[in-house]
PDB file of N, CA and C in Angstrom:
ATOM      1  N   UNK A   1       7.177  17.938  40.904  1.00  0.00           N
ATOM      2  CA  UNK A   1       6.117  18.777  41.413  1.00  0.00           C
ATOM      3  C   UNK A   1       5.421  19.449  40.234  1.00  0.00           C
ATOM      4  N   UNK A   2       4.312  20.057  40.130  1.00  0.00           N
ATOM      5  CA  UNK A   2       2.887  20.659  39.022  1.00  0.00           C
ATOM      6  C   UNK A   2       3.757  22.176  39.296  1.00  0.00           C
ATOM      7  N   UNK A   3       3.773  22.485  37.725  1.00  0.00           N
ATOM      8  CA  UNK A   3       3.642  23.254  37.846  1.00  0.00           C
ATOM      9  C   UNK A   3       2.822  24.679  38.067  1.00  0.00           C
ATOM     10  N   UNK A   4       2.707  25.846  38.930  1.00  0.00           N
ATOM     11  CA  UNK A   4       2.195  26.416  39.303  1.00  0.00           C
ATOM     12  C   UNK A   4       0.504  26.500  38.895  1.00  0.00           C
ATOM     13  N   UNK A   5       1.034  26.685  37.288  1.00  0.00           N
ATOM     14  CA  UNK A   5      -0.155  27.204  36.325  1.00  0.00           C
ATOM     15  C   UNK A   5      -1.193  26.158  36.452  1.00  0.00           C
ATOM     16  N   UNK A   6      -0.998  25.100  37.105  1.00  0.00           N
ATOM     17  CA  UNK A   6      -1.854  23.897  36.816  1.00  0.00           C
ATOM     18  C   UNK A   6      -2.692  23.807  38.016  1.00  0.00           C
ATOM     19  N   UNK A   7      -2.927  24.562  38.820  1.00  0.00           N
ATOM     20  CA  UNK A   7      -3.459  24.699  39.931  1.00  0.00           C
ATOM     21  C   UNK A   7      -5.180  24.815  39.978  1.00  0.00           C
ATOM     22  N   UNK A   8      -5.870  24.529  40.468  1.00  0.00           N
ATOM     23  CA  UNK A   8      -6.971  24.896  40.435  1.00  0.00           C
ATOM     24  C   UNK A   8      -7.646  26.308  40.139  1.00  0.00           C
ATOM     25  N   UNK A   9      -6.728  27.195  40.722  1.00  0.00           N
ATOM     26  CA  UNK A   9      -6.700  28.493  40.675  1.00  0.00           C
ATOM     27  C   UNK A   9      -5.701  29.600  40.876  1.00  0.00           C
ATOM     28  N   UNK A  10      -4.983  29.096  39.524  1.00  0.00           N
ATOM     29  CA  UNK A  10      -3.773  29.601  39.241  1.00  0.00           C
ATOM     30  C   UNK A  10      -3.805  31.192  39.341  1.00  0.00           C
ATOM     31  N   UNK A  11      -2.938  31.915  39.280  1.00  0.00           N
ATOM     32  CA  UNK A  11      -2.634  33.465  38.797  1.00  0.00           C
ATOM     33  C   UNK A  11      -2.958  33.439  37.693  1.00  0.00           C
ATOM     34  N   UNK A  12      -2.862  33.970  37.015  1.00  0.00           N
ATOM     35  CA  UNK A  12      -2.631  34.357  35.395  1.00  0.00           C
ATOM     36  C   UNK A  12      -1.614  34.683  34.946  1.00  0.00           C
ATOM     37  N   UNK A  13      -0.519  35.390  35.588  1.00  0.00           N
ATOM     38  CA  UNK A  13       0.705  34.946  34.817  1.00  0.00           C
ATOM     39  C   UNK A  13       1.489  33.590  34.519  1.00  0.00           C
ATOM     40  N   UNK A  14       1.467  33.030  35.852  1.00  0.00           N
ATOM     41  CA  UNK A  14       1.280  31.187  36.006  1.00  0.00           C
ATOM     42  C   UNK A  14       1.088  30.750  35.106  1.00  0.00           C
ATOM     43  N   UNK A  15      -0.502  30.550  34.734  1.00  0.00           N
ATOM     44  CA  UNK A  15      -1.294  30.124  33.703  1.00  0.00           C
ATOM     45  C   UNK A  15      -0.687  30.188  32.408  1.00  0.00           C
ATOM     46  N   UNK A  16      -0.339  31.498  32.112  1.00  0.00           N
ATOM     47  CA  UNK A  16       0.064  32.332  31.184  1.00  0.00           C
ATOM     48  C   UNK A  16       1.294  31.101  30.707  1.00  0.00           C
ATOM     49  N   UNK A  17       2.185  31.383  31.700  1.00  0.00           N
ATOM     50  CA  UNK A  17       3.462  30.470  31.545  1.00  0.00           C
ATOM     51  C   UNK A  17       3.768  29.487  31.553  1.00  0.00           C
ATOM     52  N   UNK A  18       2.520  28.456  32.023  1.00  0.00           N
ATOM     53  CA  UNK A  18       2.138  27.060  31.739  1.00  0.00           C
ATOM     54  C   UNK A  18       2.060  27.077  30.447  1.00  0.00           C
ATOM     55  N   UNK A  19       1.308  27.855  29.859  1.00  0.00           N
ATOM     56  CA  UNK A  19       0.406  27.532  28.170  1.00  0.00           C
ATOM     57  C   UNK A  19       1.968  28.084  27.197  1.00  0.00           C
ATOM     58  N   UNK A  20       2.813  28.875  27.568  1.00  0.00           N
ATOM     59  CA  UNK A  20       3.860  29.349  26.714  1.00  0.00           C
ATOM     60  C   UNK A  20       4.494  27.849  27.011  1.00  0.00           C
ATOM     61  N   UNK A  21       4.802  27.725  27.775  1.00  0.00           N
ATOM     62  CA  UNK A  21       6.052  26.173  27.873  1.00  0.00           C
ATOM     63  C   UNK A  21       5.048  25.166  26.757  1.00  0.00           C
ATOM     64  N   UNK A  22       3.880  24.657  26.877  1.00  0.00           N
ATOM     65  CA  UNK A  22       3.525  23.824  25.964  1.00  0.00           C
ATOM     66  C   UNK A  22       3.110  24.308  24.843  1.00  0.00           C
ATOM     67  N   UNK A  23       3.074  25.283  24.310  1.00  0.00           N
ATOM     68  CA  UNK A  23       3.147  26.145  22.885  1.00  0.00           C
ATOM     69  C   UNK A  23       4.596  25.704  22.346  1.00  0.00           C
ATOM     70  N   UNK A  24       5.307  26.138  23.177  1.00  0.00           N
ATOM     71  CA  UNK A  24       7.362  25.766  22.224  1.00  0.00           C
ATOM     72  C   UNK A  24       7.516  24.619  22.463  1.00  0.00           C
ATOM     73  N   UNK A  25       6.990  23.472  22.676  1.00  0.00           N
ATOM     74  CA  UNK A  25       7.126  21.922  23.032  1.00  0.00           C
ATOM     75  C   UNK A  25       6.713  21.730  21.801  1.00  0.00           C
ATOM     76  N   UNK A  26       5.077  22.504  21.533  1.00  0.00           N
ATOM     77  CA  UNK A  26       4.447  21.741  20.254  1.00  0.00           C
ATOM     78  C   UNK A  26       4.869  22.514  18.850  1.00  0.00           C
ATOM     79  N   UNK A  27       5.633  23.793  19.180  1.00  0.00           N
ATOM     80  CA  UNK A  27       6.403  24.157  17.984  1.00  0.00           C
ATOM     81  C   UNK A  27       7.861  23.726  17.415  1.00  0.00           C
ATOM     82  N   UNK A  28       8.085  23.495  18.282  1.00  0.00           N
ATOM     83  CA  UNK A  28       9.584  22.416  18.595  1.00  0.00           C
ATOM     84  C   UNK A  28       9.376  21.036  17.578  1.00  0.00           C
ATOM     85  N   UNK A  29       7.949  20.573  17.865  1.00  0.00           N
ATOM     86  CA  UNK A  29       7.825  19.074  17.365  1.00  0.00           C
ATOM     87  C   UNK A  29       7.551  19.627  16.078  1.00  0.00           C
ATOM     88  N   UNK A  30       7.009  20.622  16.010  1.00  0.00           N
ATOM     89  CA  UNK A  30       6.047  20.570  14.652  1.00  0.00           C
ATOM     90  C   UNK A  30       7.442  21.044  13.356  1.00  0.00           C
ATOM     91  N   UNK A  31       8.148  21.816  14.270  1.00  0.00           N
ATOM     92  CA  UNK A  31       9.407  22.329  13.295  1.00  0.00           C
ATOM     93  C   UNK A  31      10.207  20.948  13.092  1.00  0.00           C
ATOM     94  N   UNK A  32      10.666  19.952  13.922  1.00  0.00           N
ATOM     95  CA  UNK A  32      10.873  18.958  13.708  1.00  0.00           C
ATOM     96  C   UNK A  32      11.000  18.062  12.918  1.00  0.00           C
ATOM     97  N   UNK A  33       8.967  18.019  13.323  1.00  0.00           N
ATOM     98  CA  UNK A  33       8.490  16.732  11.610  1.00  0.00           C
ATOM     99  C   UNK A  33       8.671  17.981  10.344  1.00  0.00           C
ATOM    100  N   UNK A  34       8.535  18.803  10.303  1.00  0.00           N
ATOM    101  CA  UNK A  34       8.582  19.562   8.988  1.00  0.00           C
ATOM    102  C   UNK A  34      10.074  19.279   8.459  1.00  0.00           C
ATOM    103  N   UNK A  35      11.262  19.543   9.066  1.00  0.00           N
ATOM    104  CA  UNK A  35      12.264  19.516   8.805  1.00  0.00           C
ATOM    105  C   UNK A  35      12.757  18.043   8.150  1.00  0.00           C
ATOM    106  N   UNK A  36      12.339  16.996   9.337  1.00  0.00           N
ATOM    107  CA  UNK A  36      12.295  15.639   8.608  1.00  0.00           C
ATOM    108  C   UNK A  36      11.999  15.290   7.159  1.00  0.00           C
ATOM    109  N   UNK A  37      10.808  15.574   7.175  1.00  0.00           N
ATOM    110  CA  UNK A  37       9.782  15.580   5.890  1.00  0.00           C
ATOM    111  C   UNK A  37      10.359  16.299   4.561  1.00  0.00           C
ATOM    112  N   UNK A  38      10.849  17.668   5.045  1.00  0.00           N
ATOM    113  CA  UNK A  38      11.619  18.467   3.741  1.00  0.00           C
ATOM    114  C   UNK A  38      12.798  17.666   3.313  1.00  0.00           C
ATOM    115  N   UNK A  39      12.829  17.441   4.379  1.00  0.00           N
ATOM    116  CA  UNK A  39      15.368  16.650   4.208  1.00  0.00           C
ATOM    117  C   UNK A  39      14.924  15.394   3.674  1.00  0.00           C
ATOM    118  N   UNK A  40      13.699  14.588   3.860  1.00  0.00           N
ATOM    119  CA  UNK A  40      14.345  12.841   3.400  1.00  0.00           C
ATOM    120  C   UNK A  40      13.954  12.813   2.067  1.00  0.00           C
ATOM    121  N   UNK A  41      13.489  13.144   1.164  1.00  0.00           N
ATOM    122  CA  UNK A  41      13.359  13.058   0.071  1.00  0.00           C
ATOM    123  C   UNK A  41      13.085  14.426  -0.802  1.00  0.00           C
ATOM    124  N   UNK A  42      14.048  15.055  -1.965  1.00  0.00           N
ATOM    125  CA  UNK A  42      13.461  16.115  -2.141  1.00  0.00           C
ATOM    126  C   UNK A  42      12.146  15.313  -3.843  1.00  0.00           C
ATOM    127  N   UNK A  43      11.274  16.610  -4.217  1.00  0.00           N
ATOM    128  CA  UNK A  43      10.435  16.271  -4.703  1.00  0.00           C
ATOM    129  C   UNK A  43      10.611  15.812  -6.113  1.00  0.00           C
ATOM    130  N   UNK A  44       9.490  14.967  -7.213  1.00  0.00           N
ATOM    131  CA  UNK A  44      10.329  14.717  -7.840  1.00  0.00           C
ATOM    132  C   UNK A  44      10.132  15.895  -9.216  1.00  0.00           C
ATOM    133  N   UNK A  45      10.546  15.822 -10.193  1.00  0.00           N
ATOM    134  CA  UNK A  45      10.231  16.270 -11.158  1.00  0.00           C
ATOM    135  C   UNK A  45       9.169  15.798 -12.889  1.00  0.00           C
ATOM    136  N   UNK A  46       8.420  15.416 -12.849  1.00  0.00           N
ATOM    137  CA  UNK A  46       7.764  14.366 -13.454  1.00  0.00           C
ATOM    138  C   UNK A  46       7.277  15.465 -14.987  1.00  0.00           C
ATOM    139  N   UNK A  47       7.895  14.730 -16.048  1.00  0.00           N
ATOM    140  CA  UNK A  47       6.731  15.457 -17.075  1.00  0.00           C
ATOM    141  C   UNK A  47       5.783  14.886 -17.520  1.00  0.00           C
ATOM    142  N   UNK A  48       4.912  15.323 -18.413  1.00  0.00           N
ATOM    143  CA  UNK A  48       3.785  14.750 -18.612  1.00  0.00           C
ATOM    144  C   UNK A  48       4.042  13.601 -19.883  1.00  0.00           C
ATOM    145  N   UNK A  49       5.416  14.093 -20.474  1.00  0.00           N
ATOM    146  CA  UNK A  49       5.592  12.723 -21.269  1.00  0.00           C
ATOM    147  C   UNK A  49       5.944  11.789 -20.415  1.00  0.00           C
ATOM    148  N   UNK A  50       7.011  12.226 -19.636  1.00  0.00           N
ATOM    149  CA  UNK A  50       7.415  10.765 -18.406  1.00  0.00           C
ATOM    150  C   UNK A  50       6.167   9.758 -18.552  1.00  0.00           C
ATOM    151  N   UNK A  51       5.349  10.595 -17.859  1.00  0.00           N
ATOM    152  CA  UNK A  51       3.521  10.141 -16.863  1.00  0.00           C
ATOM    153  C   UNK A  51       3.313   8.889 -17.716  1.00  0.00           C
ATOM    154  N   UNK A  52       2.686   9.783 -19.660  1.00  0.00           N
ATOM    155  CA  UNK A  52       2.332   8.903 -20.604  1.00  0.00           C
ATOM    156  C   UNK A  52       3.355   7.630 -20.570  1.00  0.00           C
ATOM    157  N   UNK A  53       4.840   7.661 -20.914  1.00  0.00           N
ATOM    158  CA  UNK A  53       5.650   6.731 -21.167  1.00  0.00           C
ATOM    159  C   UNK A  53       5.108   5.418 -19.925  1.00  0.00           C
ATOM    160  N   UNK A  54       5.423   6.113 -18.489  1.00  0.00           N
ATOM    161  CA  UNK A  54       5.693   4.967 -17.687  1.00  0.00           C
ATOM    162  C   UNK A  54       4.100   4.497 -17.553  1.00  0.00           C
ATOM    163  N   UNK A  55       2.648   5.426 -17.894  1.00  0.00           N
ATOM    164  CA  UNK A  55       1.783   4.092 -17.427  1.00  0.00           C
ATOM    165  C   UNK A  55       1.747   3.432 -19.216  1.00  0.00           C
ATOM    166  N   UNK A  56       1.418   3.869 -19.630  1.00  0.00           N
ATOM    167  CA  UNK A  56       1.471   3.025 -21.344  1.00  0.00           C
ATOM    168  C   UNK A  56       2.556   1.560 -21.360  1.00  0.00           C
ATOM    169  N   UNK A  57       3.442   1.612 -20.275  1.00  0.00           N
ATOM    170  CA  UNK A  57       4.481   0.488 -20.332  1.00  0.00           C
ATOM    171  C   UNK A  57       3.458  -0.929 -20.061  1.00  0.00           C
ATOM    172  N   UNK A  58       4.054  -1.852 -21.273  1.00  0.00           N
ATOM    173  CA  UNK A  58       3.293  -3.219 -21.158  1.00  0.00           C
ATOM    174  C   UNK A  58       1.945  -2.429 -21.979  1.00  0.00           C
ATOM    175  N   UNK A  59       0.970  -2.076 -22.904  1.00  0.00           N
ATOM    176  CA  UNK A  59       0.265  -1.282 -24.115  1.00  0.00           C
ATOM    177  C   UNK A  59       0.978  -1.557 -25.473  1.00  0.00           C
ATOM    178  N   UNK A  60       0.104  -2.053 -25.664  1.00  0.00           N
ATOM    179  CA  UNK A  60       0.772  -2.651 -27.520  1.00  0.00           C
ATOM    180  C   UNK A  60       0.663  -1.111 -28.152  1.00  0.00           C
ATOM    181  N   UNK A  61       1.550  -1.007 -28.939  1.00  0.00           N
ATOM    182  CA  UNK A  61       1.204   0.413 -29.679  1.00  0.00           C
ATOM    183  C   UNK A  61      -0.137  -0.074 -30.723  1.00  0.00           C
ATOM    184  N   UNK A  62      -0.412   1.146 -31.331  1.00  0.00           N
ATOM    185  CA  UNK A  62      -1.381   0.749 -32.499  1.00  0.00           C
ATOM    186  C   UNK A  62      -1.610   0.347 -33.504  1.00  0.00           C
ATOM    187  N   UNK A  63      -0.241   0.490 -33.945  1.00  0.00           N
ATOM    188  CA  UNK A  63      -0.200  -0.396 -35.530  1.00  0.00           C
ATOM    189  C   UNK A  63       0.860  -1.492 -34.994  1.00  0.00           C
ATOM    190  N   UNK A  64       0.598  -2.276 -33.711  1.00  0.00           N
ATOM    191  CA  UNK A  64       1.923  -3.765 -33.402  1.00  0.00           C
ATOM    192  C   UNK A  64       0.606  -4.490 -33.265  1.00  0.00           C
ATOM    193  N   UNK A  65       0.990  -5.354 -33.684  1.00  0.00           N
ATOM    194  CA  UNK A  65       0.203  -6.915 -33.231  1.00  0.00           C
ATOM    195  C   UNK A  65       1.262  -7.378 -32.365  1.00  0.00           C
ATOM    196  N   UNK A  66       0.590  -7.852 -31.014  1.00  0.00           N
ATOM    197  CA  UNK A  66       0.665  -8.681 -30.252  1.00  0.00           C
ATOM    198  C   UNK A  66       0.423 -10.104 -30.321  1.00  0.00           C
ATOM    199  N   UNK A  67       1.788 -10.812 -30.211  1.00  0.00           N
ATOM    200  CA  UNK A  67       2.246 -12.230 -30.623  1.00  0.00           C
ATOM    201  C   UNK A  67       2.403 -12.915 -29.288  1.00  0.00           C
ATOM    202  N   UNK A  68       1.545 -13.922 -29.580  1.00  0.00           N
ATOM    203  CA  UNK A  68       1.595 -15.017 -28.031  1.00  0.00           C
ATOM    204  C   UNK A  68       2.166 -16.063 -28.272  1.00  0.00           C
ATOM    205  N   UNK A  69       3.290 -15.986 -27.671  1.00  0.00           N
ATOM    206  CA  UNK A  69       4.304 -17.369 -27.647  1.00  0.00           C
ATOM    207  C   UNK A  69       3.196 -18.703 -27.213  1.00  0.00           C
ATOM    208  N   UNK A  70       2.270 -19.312 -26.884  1.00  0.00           N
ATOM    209  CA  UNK A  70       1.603 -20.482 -26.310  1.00  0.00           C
ATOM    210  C   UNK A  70      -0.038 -19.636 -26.919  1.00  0.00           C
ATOM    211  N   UNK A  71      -0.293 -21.026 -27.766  1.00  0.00           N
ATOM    212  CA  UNK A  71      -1.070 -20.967 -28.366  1.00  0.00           C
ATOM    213  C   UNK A  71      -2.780 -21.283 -27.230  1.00  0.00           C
ATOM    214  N   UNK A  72      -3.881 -20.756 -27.430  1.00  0.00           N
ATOM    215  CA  UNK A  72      -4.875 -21.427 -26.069  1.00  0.00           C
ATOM    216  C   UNK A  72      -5.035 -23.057 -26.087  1.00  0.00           C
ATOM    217  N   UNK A  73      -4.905 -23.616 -26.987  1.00  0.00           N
ATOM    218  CA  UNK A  73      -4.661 -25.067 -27.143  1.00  0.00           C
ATOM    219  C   UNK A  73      -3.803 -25.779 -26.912  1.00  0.00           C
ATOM    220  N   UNK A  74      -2.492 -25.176 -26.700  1.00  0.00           N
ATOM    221  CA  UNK A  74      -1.241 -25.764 -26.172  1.00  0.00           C
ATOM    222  C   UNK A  74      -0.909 -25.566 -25.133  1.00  0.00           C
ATOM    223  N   UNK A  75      -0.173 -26.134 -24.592  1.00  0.00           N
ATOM    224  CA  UNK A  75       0.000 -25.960 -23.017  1.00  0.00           C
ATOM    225  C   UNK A  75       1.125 -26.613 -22.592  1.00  0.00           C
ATOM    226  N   UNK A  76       2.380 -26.285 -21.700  1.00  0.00           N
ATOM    227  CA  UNK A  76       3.080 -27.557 -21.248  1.00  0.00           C
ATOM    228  C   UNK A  76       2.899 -28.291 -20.268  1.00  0.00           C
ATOM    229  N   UNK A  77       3.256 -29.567 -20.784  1.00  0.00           N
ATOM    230  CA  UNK A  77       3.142 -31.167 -19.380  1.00  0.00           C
ATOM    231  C   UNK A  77       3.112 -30.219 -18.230  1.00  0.00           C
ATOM    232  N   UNK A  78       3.717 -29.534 -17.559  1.00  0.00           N
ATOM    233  CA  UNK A  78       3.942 -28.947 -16.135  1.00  0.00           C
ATOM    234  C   UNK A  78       3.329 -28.123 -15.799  1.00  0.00           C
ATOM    235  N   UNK A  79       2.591 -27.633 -16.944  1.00  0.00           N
ATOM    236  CA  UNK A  79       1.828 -26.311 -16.991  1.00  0.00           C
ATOM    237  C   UNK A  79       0.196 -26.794 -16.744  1.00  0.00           C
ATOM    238  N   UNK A  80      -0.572 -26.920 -15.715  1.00  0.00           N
ATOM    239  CA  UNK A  80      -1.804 -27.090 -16.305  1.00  0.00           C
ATOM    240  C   UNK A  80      -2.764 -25.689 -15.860  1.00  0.00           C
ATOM    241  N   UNK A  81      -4.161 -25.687 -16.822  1.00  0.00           N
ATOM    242  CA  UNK A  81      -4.594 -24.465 -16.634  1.00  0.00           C
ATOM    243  C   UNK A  81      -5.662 -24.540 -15.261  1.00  0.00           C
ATOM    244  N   UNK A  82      -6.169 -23.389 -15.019  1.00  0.00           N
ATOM    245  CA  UNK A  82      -7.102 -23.603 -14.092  1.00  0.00           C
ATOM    246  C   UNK A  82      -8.529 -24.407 -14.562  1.00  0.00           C
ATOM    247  N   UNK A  83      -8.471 -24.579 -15.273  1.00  0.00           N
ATOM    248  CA  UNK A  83     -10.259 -25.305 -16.164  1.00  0.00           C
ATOM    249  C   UNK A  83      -9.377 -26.943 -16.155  1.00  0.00           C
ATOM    250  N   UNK A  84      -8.305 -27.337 -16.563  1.00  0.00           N
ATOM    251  CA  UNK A  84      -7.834 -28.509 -16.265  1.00  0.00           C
ATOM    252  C   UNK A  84      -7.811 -29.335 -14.701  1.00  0.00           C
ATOM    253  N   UNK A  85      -7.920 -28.108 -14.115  1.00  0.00           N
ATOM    254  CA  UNK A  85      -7.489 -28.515 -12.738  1.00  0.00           C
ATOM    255  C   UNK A  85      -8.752 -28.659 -11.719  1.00  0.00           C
ATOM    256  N   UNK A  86      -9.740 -27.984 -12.333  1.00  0.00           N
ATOM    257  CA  UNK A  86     -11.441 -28.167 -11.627  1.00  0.00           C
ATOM    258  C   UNK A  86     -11.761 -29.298 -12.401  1.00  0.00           C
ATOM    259  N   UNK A  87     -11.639 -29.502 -13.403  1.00  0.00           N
ATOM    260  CA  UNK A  87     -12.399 -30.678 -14.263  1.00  0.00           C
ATOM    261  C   UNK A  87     -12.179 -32.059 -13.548  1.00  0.00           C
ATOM    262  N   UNK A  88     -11.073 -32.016 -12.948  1.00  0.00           N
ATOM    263  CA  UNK A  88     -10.430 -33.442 -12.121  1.00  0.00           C
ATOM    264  C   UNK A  88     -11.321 -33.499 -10.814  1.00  0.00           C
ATOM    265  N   UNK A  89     -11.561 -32.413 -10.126  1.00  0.00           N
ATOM    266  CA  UNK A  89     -12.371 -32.693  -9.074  1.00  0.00           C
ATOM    267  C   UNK A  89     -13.407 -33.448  -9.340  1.00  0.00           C
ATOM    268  N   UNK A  90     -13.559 -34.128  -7.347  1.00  0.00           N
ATOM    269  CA  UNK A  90     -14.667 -34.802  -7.547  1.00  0.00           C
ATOM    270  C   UNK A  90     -15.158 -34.294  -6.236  1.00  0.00           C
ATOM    271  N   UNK A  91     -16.558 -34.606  -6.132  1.00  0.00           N
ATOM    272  CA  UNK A  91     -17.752 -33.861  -5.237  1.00  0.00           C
ATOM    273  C   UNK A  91     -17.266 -34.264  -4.097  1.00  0.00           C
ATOM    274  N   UNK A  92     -17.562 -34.488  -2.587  1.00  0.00           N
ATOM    275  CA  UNK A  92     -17.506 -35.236  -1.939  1.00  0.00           C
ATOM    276  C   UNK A  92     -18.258 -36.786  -1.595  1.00  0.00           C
ATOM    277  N   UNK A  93     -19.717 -36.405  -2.431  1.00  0.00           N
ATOM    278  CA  UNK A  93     -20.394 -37.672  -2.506  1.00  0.00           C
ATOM    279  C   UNK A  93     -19.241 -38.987  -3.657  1.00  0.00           C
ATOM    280  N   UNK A  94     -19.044 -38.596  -4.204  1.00  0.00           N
ATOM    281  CA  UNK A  94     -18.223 -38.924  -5.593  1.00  0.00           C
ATOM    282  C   UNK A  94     -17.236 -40.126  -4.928  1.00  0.00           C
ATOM    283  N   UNK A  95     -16.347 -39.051  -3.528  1.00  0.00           N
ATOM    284  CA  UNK A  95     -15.375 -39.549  -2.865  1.00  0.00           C
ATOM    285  C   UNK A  95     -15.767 -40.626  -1.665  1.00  0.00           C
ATOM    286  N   UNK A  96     -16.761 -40.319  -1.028  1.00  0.00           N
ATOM    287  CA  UNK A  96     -17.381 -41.286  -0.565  1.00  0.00           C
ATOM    288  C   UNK A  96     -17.788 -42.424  -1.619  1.00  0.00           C
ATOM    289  N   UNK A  97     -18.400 -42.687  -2.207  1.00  0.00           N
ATOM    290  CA  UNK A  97     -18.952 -43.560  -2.947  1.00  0.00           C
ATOM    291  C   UNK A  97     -17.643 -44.156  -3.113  1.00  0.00           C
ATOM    292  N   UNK A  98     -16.485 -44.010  -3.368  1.00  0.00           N
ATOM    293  CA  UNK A  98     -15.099 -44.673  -4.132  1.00  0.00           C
ATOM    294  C   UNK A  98     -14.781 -45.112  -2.652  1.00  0.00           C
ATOM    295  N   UNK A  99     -15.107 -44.575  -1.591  1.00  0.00           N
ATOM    296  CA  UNK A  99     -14.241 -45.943  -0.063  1.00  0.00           C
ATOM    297  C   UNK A  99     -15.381 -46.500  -0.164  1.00  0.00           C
ATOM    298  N   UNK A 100     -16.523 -46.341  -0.337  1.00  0.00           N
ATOM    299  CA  UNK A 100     -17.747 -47.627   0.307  1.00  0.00           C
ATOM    300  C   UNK A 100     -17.399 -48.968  -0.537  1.00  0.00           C
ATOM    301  N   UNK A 101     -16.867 -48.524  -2.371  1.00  0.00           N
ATOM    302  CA  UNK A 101     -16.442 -49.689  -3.392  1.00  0.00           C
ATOM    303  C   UNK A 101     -15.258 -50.455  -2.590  1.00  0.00           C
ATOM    304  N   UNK A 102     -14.394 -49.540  -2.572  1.00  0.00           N
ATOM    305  CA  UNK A 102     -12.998 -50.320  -1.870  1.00  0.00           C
ATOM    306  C   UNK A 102     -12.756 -51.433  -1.171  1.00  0.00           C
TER     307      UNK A 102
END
């Protein structure tokens, strides 16, 4: 059954006591997710050297030369590059033309 307060033309204490019951429903939830939120992870502590260290990771310093194991001219059998691998294509006219020979 509705409760009272929900009436077309409730009392006002009714009313009153409709709107208190869904006030502690939505403080209930809200204390809830807060509580969740505080407990699953606490925050972290980050310094600003951390910050520098971890994005600079993979950044050649300034006086290192950076040495590439595979030269741009070399390549292995298994390895092919993407410019090797368009160069082989053929158009579709290309492919037609090779069944009409056949």
């Amino acid at each position: 059954t509705p409760h009272p307060g929900m009436s077309y033309n409730p009392t006002f204490t009714e009313h009153q006591k409709l709107l208190q019951s869904a006030l502690d429903v939505e403080t209930k939830r809200e204390k809830d997710k807060a509580k969740t939120s505080r407990d699953s992870a606490p925050p972290l502590k980050i310094t600003e050297e951390d910050y520098i260290n971890e994005m600079s990771i993979g950044l050649s310093k300034p006086g290192q030369v950076e040495v590439n194991s595979e030269s741009e001219g070399e390549m292995e059998p298994g390895k092919q590059g993407f410019t090797a691998a368009v160069k082989g294509r053929k158009t579709r006219v290309q492919r037609n033309k090779e069944r009409t020979e056949k």
